[in-house]
C-alpha atoms as a PDB file:
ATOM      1  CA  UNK A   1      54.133 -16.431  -4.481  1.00  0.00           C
ATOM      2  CA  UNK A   2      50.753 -15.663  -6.165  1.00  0.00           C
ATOM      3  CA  UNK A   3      47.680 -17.094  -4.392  1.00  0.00           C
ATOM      4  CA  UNK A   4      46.253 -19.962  -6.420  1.00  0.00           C
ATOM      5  CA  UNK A   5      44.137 -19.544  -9.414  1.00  0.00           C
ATOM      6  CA  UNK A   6      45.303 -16.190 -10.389  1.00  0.00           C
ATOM      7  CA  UNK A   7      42.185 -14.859 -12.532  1.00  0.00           C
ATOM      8  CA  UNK A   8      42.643 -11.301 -14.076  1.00  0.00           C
ATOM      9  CA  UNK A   9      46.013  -8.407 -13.644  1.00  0.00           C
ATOM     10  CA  UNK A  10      46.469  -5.328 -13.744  1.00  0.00           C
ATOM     11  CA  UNK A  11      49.731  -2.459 -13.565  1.00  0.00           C
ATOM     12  CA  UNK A  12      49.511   0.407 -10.959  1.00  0.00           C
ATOM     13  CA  UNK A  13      49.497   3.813 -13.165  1.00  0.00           C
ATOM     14  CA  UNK A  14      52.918   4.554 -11.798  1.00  0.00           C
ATOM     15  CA  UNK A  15      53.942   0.478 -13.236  1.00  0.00           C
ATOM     16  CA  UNK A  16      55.711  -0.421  -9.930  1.00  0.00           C
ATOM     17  CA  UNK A  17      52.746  -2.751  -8.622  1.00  0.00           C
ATOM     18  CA  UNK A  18      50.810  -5.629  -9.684  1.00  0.00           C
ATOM     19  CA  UNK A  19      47.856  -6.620  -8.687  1.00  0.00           C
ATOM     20  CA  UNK A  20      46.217 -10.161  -9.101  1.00  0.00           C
ATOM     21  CA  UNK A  21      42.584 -11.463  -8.634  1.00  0.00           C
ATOM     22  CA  UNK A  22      42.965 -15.122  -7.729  1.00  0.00           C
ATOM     23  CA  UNK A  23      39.343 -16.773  -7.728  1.00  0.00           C
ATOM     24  CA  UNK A  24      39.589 -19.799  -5.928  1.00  0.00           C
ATOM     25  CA  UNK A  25      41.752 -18.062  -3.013  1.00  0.00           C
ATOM     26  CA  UNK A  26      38.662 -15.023  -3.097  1.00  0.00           C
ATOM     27  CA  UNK A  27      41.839 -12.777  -2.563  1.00  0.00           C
ATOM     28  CA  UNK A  28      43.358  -9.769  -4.425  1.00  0.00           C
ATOM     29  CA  UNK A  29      47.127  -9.564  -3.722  1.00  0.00           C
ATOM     30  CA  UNK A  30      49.236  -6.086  -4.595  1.00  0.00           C
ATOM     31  CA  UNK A  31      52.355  -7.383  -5.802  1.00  0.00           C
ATOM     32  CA  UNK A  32      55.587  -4.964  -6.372  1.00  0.00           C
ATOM     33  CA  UNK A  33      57.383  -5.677  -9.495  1.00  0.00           C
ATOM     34  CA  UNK A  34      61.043  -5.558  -8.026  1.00  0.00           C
ATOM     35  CA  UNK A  35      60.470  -7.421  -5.120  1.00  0.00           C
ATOM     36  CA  UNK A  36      58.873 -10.136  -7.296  1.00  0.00           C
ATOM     37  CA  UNK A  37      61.916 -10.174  -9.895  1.00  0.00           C
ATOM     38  CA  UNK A  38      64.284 -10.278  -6.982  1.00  0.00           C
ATOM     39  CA  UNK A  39      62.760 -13.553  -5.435  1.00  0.00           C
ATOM     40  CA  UNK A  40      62.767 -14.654  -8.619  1.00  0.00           C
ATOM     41  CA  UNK A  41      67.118 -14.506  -8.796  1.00  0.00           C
ATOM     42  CA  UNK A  42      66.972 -15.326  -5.147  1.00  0.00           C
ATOM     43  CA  UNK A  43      64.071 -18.203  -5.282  1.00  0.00           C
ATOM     44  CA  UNK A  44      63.019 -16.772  -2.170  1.00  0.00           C
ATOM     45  CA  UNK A  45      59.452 -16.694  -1.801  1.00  0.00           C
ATOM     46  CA  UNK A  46      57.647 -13.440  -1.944  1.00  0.00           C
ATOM     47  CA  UNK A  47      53.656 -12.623  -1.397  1.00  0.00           C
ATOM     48  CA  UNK A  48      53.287  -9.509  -0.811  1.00  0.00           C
ATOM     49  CA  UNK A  49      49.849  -7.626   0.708  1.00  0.00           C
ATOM     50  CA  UNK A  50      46.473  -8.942  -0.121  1.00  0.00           C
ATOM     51  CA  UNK A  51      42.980  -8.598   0.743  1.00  0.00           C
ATOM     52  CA  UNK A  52      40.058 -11.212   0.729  1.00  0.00           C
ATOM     53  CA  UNK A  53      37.084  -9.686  -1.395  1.00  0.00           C
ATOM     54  CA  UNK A  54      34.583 -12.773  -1.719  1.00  0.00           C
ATOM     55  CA  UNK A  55      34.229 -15.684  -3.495  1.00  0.00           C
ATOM     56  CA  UNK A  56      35.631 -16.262  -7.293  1.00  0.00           C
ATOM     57  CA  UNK A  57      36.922 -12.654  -7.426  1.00  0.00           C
ATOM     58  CA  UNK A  58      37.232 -12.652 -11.565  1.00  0.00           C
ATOM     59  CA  UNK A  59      37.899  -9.256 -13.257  1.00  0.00           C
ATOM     60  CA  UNK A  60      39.426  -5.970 -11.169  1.00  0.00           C
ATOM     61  CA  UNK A  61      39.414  -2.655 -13.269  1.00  0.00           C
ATOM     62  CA  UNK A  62      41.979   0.228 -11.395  1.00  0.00           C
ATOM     63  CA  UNK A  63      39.916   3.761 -10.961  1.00  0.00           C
ATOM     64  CA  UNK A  64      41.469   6.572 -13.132  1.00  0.00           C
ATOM     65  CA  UNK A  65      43.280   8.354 -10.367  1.00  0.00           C
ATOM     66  CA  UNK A  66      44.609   4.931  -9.061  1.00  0.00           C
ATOM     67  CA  UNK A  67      43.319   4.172  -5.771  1.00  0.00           C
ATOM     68  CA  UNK A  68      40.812   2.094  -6.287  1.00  0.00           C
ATOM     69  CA  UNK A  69      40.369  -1.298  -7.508  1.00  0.00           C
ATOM     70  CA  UNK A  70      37.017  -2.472  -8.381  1.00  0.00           C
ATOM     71  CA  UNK A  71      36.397  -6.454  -8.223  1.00  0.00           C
ATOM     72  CA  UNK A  72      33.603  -8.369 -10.002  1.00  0.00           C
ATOM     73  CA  UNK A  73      33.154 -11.155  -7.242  1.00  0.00           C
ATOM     74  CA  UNK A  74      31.573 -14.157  -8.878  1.00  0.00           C
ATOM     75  CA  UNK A  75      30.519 -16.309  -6.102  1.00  0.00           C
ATOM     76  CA  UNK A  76      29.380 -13.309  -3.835  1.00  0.00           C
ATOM     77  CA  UNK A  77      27.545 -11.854  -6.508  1.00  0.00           C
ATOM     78  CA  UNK A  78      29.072  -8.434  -5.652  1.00  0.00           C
ATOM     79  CA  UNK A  79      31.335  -5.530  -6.787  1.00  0.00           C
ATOM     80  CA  UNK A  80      33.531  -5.005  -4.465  1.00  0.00           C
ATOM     81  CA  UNK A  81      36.120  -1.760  -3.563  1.00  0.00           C
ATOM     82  CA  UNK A  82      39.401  -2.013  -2.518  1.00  0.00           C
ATOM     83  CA  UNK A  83      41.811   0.942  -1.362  1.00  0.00           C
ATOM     84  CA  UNK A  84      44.731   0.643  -3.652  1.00  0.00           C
ATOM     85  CA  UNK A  85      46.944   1.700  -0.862  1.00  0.00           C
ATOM     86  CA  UNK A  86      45.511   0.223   2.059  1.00  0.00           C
ATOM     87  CA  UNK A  87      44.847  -3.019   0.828  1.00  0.00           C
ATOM     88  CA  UNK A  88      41.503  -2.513   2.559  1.00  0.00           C
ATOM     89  CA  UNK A  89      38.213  -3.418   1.172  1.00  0.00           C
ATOM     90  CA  UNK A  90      36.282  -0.066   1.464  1.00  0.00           C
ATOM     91  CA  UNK A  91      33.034  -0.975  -0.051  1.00  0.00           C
ATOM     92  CA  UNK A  92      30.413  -3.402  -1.656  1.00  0.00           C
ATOM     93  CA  UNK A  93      26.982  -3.795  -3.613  1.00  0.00           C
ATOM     94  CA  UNK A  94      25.013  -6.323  -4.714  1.00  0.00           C
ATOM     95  CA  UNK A  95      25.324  -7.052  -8.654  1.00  0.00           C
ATOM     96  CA  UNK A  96      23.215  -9.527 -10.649  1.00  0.00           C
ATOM     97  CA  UNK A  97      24.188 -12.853 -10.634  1.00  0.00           C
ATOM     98  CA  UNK A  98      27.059 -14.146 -11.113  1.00  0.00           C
ATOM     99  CA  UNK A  99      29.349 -11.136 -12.062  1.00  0.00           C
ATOM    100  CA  UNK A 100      32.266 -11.790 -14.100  1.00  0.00           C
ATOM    101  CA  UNK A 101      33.440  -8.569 -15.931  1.00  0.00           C
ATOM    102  CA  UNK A 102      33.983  -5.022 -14.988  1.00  0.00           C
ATOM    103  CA  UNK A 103      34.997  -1.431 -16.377  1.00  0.00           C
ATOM    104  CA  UNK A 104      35.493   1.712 -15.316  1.00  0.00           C
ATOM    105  CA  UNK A 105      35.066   5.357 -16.980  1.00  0.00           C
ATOM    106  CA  UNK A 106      37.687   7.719 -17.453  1.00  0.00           C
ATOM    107  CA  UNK A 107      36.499   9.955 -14.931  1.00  0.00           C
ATOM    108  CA  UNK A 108      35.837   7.169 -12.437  1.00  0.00           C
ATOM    109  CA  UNK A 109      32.147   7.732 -11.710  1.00  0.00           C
ATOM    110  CA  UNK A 110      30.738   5.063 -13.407  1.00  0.00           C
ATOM    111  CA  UNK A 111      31.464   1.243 -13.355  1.00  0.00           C
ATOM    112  CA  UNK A 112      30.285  -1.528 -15.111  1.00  0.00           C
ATOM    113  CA  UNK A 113      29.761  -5.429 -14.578  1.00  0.00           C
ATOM    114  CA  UNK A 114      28.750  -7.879 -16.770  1.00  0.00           C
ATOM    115  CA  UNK A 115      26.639 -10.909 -15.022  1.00  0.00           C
ATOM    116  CA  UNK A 116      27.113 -14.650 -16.304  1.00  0.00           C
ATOM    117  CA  UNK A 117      24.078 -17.441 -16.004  1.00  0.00           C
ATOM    118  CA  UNK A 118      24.979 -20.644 -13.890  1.00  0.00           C
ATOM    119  CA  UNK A 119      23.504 -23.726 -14.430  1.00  0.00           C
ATOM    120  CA  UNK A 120      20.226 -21.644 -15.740  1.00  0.00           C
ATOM    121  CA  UNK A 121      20.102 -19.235 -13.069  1.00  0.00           C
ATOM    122  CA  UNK A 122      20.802 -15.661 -13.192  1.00  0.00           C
ATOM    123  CA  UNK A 123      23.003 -13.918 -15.645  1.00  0.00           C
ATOM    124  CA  UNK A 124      22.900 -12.077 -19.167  1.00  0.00           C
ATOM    125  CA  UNK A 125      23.198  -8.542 -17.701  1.00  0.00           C
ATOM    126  CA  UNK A 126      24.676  -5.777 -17.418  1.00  0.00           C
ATOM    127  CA  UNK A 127      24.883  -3.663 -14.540  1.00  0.00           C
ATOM    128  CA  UNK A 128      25.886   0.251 -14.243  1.00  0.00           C
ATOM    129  CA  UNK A 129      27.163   1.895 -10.973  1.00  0.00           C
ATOM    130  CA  UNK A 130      28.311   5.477  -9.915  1.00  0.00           C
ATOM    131  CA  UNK A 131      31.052   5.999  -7.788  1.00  0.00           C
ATOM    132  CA  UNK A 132      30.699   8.850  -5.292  1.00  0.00           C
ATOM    133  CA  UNK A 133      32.830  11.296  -5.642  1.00  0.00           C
ATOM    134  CA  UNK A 134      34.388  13.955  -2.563  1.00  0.00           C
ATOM    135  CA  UNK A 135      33.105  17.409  -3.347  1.00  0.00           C
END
């Protein structure tokens, strides 16, 4: 039931969701663990919710608090947000060529990327973002 090309996963804090960056597909699906165990005994199919973030969506990094998913977006050349709960991309900036890697701080204010070279172009950086944060 995973979108092809599954890329990069990671656990929910509370360990009841997965979610899977599939880089051919450009999609990030939010998978829950029991449903995906029980169409496993069943062998009926399961998908679950997912959102399309760009192209080659590689590494996603989960925000401290949990509801956020940052995306390094290879093809796009972007970092994109997602809304843990919504399944909704809420945000996007540009990030050098061709973005492949991505962390997050403990507090959740600052993100980084790594940037890959292509065929000589672009690449061998690494970028540093802040997150805003609701006073």
């Amino acid at each position: 039931g995973i979108a092809p090309t599954p890329r990069h996963m990671i656990l929910s804090k509370d360990n009841t969701t997965l979610y899977v960056s599939s880089s051919a597909s450009g999609v990030v699906p939010a998978l829950n663990i029991e449903a995906m165990l029980e169409s496993v005994k069943t062998k009926k199919p399961y998908r679950g919710r997912e959102v399309h973030v760009g192209r080659q969506v590689r590494t996603i990094v989960l925000s401290p608090d949990g509801k956020a998913i940052f995306a390094a977006i290879n093809g796009d050349s972007r970092l994109g947000r997602i809304d843990a709960a919504a399944m909704k991309v809420t945000g996007s900036v540009s990030v050098p060529p061709y973005a492949v890697g991505a962390a997050v701080s403990t507090d959740g204010r600052t993100i980084v990327t790594t940037s890959q070279g292509k065929s000589g172009k672009g690449g061998h950086v690494l970028g540093i973002y802040t997150e805003a944060q609701p006073q």
